[in-house]
Protein backbone atom coordinates (compact mmCIF):
# COMPACT_ATOMS: atom_id res chain seq x y z
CA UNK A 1 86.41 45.19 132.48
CA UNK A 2 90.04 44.96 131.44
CA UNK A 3 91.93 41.94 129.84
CA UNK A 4 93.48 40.62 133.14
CA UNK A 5 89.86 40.91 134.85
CA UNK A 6 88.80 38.99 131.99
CA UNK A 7 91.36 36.12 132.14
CA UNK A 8 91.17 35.64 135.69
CA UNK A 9 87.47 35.07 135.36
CA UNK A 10 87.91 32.62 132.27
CA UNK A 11 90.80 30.99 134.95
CA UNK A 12 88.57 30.64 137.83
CA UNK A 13 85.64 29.25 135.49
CA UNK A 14 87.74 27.01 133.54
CA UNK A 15 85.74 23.87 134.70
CA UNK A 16 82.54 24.95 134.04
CA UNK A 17 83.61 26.40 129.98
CA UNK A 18 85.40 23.27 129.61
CA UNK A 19 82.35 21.21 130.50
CA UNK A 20 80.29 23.34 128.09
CA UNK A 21 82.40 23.12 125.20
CA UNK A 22 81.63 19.36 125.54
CA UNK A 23 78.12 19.78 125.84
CA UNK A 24 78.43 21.97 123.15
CA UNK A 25 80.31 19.45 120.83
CA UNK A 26 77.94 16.48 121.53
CA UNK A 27 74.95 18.76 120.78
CA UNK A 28 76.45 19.81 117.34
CA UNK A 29 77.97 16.20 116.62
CA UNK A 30 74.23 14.53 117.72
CA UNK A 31 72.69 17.22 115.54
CA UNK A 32 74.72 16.32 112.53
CA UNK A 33 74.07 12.69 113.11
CA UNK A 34 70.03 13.12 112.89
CA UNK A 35 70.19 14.81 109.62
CA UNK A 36 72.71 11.62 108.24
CA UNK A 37 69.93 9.50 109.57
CA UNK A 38 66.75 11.70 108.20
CA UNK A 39 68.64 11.63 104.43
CA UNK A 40 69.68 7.77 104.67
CA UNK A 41 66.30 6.94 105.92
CA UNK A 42 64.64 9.20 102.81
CA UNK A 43 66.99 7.60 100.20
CA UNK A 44 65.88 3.74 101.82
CA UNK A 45 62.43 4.48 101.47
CA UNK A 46 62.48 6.39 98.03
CA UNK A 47 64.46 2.98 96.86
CA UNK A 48 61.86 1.28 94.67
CA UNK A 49 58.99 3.00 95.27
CA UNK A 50 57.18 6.07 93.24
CA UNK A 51 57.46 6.64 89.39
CA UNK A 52 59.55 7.27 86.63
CA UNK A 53 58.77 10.15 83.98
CA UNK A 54 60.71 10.75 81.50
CA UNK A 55 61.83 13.97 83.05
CA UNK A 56 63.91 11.65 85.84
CA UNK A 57 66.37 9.63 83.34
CA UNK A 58 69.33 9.68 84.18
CA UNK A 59 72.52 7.44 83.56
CA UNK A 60 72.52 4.22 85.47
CA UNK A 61 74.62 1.55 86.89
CA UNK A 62 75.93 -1.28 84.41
CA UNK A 63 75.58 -3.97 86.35
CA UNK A 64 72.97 -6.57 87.15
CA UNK A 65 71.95 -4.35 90.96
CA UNK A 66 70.18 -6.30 93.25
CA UNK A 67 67.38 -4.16 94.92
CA UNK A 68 65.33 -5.65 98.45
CA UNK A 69 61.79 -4.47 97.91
CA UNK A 70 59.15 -1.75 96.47
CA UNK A 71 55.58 -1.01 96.54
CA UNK A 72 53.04 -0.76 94.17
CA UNK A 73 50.07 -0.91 91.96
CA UNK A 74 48.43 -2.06 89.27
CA UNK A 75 48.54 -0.16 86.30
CA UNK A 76 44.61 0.48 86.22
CA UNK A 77 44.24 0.07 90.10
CA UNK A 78 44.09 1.66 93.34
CA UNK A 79 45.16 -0.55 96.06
CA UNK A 80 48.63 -0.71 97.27
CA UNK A 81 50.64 -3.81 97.41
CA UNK A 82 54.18 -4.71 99.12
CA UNK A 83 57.03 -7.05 97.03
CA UNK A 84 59.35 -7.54 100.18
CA UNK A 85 61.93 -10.02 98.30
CA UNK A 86 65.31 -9.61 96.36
CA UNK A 87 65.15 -8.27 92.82
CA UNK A 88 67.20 -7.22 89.88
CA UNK A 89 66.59 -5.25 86.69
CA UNK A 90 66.38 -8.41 83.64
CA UNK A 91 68.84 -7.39 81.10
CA UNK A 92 71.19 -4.88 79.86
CA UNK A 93 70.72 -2.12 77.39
CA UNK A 94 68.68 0.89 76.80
CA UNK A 95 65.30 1.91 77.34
CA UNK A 96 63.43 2.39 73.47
CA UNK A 97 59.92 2.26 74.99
CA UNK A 98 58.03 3.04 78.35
CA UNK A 99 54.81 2.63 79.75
CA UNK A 100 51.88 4.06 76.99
CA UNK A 101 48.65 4.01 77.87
CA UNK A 102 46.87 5.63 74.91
CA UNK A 103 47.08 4.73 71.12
CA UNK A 104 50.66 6.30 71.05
CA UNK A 105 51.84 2.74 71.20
CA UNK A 106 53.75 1.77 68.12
CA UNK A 107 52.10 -1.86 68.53
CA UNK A 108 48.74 -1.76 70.30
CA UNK A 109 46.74 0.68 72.17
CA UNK A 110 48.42 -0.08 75.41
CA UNK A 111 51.91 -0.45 76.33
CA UNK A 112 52.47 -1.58 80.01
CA UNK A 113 55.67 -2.90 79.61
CA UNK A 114 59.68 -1.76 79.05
CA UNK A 115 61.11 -2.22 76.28
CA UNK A 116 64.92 -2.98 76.61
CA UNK A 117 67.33 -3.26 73.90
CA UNK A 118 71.17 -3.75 74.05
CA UNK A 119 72.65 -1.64 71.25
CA UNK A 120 76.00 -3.66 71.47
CA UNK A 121 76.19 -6.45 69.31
CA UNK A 122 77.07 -9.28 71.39
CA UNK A 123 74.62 -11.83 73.00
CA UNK A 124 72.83 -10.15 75.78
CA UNK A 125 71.50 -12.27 78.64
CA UNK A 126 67.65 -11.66 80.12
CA UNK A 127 67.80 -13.28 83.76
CA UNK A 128 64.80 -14.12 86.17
CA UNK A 129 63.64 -10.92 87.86
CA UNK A 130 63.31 -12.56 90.96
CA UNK A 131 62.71 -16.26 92.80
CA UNK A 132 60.19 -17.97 91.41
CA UNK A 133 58.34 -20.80 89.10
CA UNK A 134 58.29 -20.89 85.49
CA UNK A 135 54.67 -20.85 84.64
CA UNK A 136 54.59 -20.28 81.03
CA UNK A 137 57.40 -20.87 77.76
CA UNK A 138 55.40 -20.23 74.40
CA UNK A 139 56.65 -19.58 71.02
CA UNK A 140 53.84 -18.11 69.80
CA UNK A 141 53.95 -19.52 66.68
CA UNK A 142 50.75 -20.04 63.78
CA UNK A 143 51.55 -22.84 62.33
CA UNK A 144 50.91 -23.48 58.65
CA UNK A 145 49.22 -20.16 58.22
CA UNK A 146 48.88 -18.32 54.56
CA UNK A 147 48.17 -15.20 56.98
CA UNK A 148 51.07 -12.85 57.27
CA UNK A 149 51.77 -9.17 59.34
CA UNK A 150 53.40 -6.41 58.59
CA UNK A 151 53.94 -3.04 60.50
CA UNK A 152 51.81 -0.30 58.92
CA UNK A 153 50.29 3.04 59.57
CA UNK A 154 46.45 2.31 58.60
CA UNK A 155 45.47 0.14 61.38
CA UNK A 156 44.81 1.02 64.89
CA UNK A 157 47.21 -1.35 66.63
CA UNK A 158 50.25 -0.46 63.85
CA UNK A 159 49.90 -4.25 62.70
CA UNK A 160 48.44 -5.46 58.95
CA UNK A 161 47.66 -8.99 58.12
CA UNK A 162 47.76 -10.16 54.57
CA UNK A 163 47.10 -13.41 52.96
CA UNK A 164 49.54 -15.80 50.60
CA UNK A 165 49.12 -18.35 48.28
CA UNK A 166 52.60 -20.38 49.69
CA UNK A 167 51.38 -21.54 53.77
CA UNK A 168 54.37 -21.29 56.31
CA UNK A 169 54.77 -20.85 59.63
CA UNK A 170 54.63 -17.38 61.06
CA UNK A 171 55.78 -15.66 64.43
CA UNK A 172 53.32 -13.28 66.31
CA UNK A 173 53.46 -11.13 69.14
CA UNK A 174 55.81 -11.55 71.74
CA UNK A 175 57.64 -14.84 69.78
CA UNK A 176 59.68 -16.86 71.85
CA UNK A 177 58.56 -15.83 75.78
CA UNK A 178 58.39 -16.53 79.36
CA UNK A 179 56.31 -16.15 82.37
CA UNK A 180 57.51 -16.80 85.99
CA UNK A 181 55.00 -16.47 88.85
CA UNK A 182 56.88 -15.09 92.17
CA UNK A 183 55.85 -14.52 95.36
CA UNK A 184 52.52 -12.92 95.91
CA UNK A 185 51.16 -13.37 93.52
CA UNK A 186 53.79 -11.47 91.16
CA UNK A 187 54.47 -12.32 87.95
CA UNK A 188 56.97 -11.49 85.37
CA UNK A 189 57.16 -11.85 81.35
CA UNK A 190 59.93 -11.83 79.17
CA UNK A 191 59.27 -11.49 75.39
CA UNK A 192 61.27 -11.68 72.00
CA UNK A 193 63.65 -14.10 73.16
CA UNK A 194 65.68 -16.24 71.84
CA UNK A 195 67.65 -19.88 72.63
CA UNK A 196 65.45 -20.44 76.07
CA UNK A 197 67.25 -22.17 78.81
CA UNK A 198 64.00 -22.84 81.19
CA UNK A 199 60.86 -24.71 81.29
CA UNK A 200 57.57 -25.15 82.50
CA UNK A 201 56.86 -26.00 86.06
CA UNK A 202 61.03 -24.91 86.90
CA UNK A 203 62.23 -23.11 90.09
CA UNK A 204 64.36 -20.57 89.27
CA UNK A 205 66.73 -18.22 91.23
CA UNK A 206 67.47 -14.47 91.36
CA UNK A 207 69.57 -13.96 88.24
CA UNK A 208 69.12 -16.92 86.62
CA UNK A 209 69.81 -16.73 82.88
CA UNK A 210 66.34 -17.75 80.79
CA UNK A 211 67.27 -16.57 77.26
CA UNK A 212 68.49 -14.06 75.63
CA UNK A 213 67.61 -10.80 73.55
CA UNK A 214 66.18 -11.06 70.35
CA UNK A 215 63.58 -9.76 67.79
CA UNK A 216 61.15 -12.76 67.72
CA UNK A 217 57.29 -11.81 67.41
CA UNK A 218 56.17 -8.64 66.78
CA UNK A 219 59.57 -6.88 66.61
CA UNK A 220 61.57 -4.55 64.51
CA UNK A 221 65.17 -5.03 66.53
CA UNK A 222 66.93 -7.06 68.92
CA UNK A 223 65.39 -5.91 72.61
CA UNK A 224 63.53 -7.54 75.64
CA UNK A 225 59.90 -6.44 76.22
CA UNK A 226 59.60 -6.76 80.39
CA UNK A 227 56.31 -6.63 81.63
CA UNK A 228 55.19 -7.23 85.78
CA UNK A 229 51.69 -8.65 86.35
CA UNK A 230 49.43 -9.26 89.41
CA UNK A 231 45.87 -11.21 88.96
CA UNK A 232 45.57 -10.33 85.37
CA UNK A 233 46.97 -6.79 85.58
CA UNK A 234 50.22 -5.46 84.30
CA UNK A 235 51.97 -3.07 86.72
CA UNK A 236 54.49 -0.18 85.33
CA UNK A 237 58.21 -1.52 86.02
CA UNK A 238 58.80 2.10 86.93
CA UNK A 239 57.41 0.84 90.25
CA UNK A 240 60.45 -1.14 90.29
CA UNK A 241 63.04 0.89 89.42
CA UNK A 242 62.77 4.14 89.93
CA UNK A 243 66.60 4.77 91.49
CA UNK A 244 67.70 2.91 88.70
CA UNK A 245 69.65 4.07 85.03
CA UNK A 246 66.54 4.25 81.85
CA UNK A 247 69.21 5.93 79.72
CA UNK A 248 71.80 3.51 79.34
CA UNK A 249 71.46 0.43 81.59
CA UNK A 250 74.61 -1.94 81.06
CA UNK A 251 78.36 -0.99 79.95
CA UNK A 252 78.64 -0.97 76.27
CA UNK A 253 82.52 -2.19 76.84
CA UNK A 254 81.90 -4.97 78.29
């Protein structure tokens, strides 16, 4: 077949390529569409569910992110549960101390909790994690005591008590903290704060600001210990927050 042959039969099918092409064309462009939809889908439903290891930090946003929802389960349990409201990660800074659940805890045999601290020195806010209803504001505080604790290497739980002639008043584990109860039946606890700004039996809002960082309690350094519970048993934050930044969450600028 020569090259005239061939154009005249390209000519006389014109219609038919041209229609096609455009077959052709919405085939590739619905084709392309599908796999944005398959990834955006995967990246929804990855949001706030899963784990964290330590193997998956990476540098996160520095800014309080609000985040819509995330499954998950108790610590020690098996059952699946659903938090289907607005969230945000509680503070800025960096995370000093995951989830332990063997005597590698510096303080205790079990650590179920974050531990946050905000390396900057400036006064770093720890806001409500979510809607809810202040349940619980303690100081945690033995009043006129001659008992005293130290941090040591000799007891199981990393904490020595020691008695004095002179009585005082001495903080204790998590010092000045807060409990808010959320919807079903989530709660969330805030310890080593400082300078309070809720009470018991107080609705609070998404982002409200209930105290600040500090080193009150059992504490060797100005951070927030962050802890999520449900009927009596803590839950890893990782649950949480797994899209979000472990290494560095909050702009040290600012």
């Amino acid at each position: 077949m020569n090259v005239p042959h061939l154009l005249y039969l390209i000519y006389g099918n014109r219609h038919a390529i041209k229609r096609a092409c455009v077959i052709f064309a919405i085939l590739i462009a619905g084709f392309i569409f599908f796999i944005y939809l398959v990834i955006v889908t995967v990246f929804t439903v990855v949001q706030g569910t899963g784990s964290v290891t330590s193997d998956d930090i990476i540098e996160q946003p520095g800014t309080f992110t609000e985040f819509q929802g995330f499954s998950y389960k108790t610590a020690f349990g098996e059952r699946w549960y659903e938090f289907n409201h607005p969230y945000i990660f509680p503070t800025l800074g960096v995370l000093t101390q995951g989830v332990i659940l063997d005597q590698g805890a510096v303080v205790g045999t079990r650590h179920v909790a974050w531990d946050i601290a905000d390396r900057v020195p400036r006064q770093t806010e720890v806001k409500a994690f979510a809607d809810g209803t202040v349940v619980a504001v303690k100081d945690n505080i033995l009043y006129n005591t001659t008992r005293r604790w130290r941090l040591c290497d000799t007891s199981p739980n990393g904490i020595c008590w020691y008695v004095v002639a002179e009585p005082g008043d001495v903080q204790y584990g998590c010092g000045y903290e807060v409990n808010i109860l959320h919807a079903d039946s989530l709660r969330s606890q805030y310890c080593h704060l400082t300078s309070i700004n809720v009470h018991t039996d107080q609705q609070v809002t998404l982002g409200r600001t209930i105290g600040y960082q500090a080193s009150t309690g059992w504490a060797t350094g100005k951070h927030l210990h962050f802890v999520l519970w449900r009927d009596g048993q803590p839950i890893p934050p990782t649950y949480a927050f797994t899209q979000t930044s472990l290494q560095n969450w909050g702009d040290d600028e600012n």
